[in-house]
Protein backbone atom coordinates (compact mmCIF):
# COMPACT_ATOMS: atom_id res chain seq x y z
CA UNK A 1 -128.22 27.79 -74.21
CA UNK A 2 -129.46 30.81 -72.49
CA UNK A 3 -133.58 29.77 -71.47
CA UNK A 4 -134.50 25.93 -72.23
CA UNK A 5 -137.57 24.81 -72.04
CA UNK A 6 -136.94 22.32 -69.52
CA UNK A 7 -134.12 21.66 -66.98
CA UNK A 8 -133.80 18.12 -66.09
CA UNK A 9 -131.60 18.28 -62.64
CA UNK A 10 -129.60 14.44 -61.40
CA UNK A 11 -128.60 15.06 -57.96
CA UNK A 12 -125.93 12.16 -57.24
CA UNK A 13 -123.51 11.04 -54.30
CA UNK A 14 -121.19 8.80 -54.66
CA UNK A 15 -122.42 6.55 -57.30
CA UNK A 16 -120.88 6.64 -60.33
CA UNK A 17 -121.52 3.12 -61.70
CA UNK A 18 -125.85 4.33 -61.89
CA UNK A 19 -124.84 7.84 -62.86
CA UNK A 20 -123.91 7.37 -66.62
CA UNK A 21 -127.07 5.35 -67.16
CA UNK A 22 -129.29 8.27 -65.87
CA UNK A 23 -127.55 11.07 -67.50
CA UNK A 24 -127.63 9.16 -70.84
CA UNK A 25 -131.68 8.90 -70.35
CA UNK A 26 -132.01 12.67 -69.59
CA UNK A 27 -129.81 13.39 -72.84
CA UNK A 28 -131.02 11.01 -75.61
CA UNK A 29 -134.98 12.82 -74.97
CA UNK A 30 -136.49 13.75 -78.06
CA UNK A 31 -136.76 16.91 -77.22
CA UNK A 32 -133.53 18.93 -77.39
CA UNK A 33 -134.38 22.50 -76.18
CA UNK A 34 -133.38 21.11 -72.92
CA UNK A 35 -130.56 21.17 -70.29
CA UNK A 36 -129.00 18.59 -67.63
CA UNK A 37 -127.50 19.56 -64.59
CA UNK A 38 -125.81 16.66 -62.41
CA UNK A 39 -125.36 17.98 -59.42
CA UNK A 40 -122.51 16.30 -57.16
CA UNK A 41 -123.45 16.30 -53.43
CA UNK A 42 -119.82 15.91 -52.60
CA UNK A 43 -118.64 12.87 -54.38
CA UNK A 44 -115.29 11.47 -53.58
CA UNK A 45 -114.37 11.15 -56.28
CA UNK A 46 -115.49 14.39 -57.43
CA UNK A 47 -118.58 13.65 -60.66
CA UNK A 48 -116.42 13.18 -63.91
CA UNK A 49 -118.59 13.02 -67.23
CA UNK A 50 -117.01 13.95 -70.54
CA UNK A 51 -118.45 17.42 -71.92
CA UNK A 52 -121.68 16.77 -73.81
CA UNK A 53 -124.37 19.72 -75.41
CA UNK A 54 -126.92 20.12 -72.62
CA UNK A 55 -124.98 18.57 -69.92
CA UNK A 56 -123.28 20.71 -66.82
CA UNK A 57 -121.91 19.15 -63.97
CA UNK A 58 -122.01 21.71 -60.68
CA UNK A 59 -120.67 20.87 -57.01
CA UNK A 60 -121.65 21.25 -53.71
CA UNK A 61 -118.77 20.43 -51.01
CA UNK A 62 -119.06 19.08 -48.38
CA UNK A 63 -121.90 16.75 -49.02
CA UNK A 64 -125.20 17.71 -47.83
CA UNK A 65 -127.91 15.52 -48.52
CA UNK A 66 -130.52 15.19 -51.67
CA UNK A 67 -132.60 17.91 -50.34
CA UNK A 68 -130.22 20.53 -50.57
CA UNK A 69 -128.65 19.21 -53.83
CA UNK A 70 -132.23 19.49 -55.17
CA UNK A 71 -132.15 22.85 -54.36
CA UNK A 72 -129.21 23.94 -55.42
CA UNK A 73 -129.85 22.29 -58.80
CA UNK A 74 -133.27 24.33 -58.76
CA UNK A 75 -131.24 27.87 -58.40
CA UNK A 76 -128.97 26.96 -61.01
CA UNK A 77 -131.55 25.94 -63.61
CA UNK A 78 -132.06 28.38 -66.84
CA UNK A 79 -135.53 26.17 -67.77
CA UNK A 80 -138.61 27.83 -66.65
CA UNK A 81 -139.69 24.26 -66.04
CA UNK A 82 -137.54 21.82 -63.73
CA UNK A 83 -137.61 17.89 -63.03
CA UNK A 84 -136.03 15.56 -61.54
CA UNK A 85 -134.20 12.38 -61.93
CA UNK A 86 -133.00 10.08 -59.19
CA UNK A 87 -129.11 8.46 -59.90
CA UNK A 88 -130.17 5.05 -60.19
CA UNK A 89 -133.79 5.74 -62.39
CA UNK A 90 -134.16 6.53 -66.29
CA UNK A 91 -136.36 8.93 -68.09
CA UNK A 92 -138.36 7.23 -70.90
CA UNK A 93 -136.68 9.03 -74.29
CA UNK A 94 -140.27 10.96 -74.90
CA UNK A 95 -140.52 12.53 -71.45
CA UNK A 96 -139.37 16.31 -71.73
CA UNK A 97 -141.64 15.98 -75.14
CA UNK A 98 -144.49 14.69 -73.79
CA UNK A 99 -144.24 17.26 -70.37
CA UNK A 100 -144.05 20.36 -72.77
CA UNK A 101 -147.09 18.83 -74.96
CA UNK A 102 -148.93 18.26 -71.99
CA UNK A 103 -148.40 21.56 -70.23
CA UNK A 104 -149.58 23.20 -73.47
CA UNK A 105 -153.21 20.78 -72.64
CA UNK A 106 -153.66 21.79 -68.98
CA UNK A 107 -157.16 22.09 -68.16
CA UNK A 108 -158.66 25.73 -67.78
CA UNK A 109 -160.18 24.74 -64.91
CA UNK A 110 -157.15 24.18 -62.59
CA UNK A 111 -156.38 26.77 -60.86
CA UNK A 112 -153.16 28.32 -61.33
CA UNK A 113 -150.22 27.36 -61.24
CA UNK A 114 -150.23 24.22 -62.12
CA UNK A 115 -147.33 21.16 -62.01
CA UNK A 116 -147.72 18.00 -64.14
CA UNK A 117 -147.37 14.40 -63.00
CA UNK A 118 -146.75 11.33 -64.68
CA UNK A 119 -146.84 7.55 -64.55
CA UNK A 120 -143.94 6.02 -63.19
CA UNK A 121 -142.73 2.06 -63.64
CA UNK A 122 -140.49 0.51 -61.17
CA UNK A 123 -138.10 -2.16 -63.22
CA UNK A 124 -136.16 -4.74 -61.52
CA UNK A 125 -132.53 -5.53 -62.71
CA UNK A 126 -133.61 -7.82 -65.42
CA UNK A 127 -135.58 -5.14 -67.17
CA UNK A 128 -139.12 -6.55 -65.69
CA UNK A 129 -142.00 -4.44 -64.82
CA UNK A 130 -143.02 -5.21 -61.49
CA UNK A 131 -145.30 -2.10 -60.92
CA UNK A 132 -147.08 0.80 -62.41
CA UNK A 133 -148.33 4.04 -60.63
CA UNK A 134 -150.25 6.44 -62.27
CA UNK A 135 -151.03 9.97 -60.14
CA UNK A 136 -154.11 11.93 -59.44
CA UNK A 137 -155.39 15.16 -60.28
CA UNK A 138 -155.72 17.28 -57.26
CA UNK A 139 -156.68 21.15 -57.45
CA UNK A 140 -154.27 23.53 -55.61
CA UNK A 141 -155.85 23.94 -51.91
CA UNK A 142 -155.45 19.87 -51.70
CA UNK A 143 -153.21 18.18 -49.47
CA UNK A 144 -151.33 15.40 -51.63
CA UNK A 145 -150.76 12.36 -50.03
CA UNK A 146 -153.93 13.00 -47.86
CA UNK A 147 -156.59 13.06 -49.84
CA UNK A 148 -159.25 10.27 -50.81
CA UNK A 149 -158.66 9.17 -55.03
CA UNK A 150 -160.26 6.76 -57.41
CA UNK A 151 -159.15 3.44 -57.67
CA UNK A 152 -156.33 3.13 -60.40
CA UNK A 153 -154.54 6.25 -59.00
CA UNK A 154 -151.41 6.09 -56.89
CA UNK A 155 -149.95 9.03 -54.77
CA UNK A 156 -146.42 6.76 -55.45
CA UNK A 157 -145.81 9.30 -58.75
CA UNK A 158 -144.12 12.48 -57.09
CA UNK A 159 -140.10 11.53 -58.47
CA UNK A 160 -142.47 12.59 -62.43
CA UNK A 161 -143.19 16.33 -60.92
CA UNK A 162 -142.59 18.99 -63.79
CA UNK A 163 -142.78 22.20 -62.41
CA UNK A 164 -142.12 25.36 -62.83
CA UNK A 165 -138.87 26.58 -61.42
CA UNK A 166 -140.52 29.96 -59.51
CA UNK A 167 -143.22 27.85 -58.28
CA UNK A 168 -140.52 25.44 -56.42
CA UNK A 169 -138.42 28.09 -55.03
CA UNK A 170 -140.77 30.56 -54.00
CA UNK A 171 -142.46 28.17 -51.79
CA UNK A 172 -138.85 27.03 -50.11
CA UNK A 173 -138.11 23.94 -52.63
CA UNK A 174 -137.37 20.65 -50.55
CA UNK A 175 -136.40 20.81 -46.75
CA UNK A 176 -132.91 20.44 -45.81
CA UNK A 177 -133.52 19.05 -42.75
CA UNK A 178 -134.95 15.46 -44.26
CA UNK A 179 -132.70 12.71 -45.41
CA UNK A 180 -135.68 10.69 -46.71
CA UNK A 181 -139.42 11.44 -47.23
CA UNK A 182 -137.92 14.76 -48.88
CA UNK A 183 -140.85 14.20 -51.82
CA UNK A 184 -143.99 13.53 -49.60
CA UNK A 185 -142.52 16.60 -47.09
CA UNK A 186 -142.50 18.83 -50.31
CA UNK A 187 -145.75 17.51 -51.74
CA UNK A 188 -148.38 18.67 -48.09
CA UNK A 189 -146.56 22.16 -49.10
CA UNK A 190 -146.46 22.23 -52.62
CA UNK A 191 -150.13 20.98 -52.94
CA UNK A 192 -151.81 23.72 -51.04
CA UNK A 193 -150.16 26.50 -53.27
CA UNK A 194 -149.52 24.45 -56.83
CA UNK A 195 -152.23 22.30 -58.82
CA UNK A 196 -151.13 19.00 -59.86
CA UNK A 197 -152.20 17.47 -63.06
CA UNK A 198 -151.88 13.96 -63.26
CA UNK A 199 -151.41 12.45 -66.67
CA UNK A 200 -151.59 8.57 -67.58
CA UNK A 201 -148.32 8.01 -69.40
CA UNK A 202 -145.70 6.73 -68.16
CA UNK A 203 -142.25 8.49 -68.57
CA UNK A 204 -139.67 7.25 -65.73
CA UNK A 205 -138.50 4.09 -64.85
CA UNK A 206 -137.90 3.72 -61.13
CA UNK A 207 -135.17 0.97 -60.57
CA UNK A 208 -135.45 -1.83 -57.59
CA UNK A 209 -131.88 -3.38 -57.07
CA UNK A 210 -129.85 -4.14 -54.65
CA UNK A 211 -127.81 -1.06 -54.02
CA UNK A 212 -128.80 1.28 -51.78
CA UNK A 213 -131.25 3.69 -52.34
CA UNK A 214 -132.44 6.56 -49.51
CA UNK A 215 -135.62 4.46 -49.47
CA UNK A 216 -134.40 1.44 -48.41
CA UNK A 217 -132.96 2.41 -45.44
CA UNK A 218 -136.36 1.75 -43.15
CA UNK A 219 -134.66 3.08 -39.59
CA UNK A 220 -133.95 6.50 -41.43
CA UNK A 221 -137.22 6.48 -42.96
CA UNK A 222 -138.79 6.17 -39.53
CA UNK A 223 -136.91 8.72 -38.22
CA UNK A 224 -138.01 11.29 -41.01
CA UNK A 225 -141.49 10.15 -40.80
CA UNK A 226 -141.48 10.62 -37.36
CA UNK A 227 -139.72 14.61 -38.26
CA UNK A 228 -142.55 15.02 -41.23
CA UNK A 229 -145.56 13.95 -38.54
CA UNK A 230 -144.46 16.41 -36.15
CA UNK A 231 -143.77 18.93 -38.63
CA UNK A 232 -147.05 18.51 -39.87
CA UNK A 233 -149.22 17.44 -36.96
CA UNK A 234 -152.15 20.75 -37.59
CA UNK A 235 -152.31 19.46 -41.18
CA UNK A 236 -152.82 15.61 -40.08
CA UNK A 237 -154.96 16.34 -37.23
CA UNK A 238 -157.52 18.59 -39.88
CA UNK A 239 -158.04 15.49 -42.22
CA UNK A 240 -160.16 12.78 -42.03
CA UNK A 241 -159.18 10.00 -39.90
CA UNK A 242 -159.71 7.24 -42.49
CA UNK A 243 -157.05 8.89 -44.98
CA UNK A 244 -154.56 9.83 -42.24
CA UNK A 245 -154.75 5.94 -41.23
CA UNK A 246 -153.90 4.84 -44.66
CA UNK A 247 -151.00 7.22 -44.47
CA UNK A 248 -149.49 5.98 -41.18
CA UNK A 249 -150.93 2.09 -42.33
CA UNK A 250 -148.44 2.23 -45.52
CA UNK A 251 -145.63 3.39 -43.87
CA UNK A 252 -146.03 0.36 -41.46
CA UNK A 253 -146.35 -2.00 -44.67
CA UNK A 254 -142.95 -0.40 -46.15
CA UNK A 255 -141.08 -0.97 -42.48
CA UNK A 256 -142.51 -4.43 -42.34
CA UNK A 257 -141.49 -5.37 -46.34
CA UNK A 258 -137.94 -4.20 -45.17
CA UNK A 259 -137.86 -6.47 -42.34
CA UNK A 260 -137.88 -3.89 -39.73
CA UNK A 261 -140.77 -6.00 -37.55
CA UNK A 262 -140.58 -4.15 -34.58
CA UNK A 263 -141.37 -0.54 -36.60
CA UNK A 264 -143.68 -2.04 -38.56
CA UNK A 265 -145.73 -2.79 -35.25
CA UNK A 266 -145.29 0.39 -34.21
CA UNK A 267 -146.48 1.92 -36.98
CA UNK A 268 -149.15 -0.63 -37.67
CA UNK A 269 -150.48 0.55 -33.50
CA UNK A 270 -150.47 4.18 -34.56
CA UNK A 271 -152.66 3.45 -37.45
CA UNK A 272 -154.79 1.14 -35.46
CA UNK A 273 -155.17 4.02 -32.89
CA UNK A 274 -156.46 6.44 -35.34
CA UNK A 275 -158.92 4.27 -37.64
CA UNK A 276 -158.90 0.98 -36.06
CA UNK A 277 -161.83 -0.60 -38.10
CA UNK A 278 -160.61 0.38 -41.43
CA UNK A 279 -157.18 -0.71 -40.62
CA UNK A 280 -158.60 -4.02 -39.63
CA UNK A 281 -160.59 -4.26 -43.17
CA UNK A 282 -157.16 -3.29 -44.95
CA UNK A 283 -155.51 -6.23 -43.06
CA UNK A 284 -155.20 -9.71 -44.53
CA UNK A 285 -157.08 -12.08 -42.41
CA UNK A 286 -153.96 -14.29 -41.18
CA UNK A 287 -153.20 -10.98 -39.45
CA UNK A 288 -155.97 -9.80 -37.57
CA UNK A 289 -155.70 -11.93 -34.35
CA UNK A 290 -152.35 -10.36 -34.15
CA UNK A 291 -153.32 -7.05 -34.68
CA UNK A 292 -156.58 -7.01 -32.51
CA UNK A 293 -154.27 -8.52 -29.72
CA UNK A 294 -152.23 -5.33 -30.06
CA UNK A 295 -154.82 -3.61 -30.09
CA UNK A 296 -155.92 -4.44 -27.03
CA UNK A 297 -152.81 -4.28 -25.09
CA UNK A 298 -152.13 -1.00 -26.46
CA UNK A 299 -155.73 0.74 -25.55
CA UNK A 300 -155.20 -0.77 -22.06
CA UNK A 301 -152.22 1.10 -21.84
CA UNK A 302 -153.60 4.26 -22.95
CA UNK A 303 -156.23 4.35 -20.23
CA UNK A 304 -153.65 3.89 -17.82
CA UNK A 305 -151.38 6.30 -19.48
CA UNK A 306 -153.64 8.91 -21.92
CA UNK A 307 -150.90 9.58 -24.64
CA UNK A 308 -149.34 13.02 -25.16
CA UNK A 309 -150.03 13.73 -28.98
């Protein structure tokens, strides 16, 4: 197949017992003018599947990381529209149908170009729904992640993005140089150049079990949000301070849900630093002595001290 319609691109490293399950979701969609690529990020073993219609396996060796596996699945694609698909998530059977139905309906009024997001469901091991996220529509010149939306919407959508392959690679597709928060990195560059259009049915399936995922590793995650707030400082600095709290506040929720308590506090100061009432409000009450104690010591220090950033 010379030019499908969509290319649905599994990057994967070393984890063969989540692999079949994804690639079987990205091949039974009811749409079949469509191609998989799996790429393997240096697997040892090296990716075995048995030869399917659609399905092409490519390597990259040695391994280097999910960003550049992305990206090298993006150069390699033949659709003029490209998605992805985590290892260890599943596509709903009617997503590739329901993204080329959909990007036949976008709205004249969106500037061009325009990518399309979807709802995404994260399913524990039994099969359970434990959460739904559906995204926002945001206008290219918007800064996803950063920008004030109704209730009911959810910025946790970007693994659904359907987008053109030109757009992605034009603008530099994902940075190399993150090993996690590759998405929200891609999405404060993608945004200001790329409409998204955020559609209310749900088409991937997220998985929470007990493997390891990139996400789940909170010291990593701190490190790269660390990388992605220096990288991005003007950008931060230029919004309002309300919605650049709520950015920093839910990264301290996610270190403290992993256990890392320590982070979490330090993340939870930086957001109290930059919107301290509205972090308060967002605060459960057993937790605002606490907070309002660190507070304290930590504005003490910083008129002894006046912080560099």
């Amino acid at each position: 197949m010379s030019s499908p319609l969509l290319s649905i691109i599994i990057p994967t490293y070393n984890r063969p017992q989540l692999l079949l399950r994804a690639v079987q979701s990205a091949l039974s969609q009811t749409l079949t003018d469509i191609e998989v690529i799996v790429v393997d990020d240096g697997s040892i073993p090296a990716v075995m599947l048995p030869a399917q219609e659609h399905l092409r396996v490519i390597r990259q060796d040695p391994n280097q990381g999910g960003a550049a596996a992305r990206n090298y699945g993006a150069e390699a694609a033949r659709g003029r529209w490209i998605t992805y698909l985590d290892d260890d998530d599943v596509l709903l059977p009617d997503m590739a149908e329901k993204a080329m139905a959909a990007i036949q309906t976008i709205p004249q009024d969106l500037p061009k170009p325009v990518a399309v997001l979807f709802g995404l469901t994260i399913v524990n091991r039994q099969g359970h729904r434990l959460a739904t996220h559906l995204p926002p529509t945001l206008p290219r010149g918007a800064h996803f992640c950063l920008e004030e939306i109704p209730p009911g919407e959810s910025f946790f959508s970007k693994q659904t993005l359907v987008v053109e392959r030109e757009v992605l690679l034009e603008m530099g597709g994902f940075d190399p140089s993150f090993s996690s928060r590759v998405h929200t990195e891609l999405f404060l560059r993608l945004n200001p150049v790329c409409s998204l259009w955020g559609v209310p049915d749900v088409t991937y399936h997220l998985s929470a079990h007990e493997g390891m995922r990139v996400s789940s590793n909170a010291r990593r995650r701190q490190r790269n949000f660390e990388r992605l707030w220096s990288k991005h400082r003007a950008l931060f600095t230029s919004h309002p301070r309300k919605t650049v709290a709520d950015f920093v506040f839910n990264h301290a929720d996610m270190l403290q849900r992993s256990g890392q308590v320590w982070l979490a506090t330090k993340a939870l100061g930086q957001a109290l630093m930059i919107h301290p009432i509205h972090i308060l409000l967002r605060l459960g009450s057993p937790y605002k002595r606490q907070c309002l104690k660190h507070l304290s010591r930590r504005q003490n220090r910083e008129r002894i001290c006046p912080p560099g950033v």
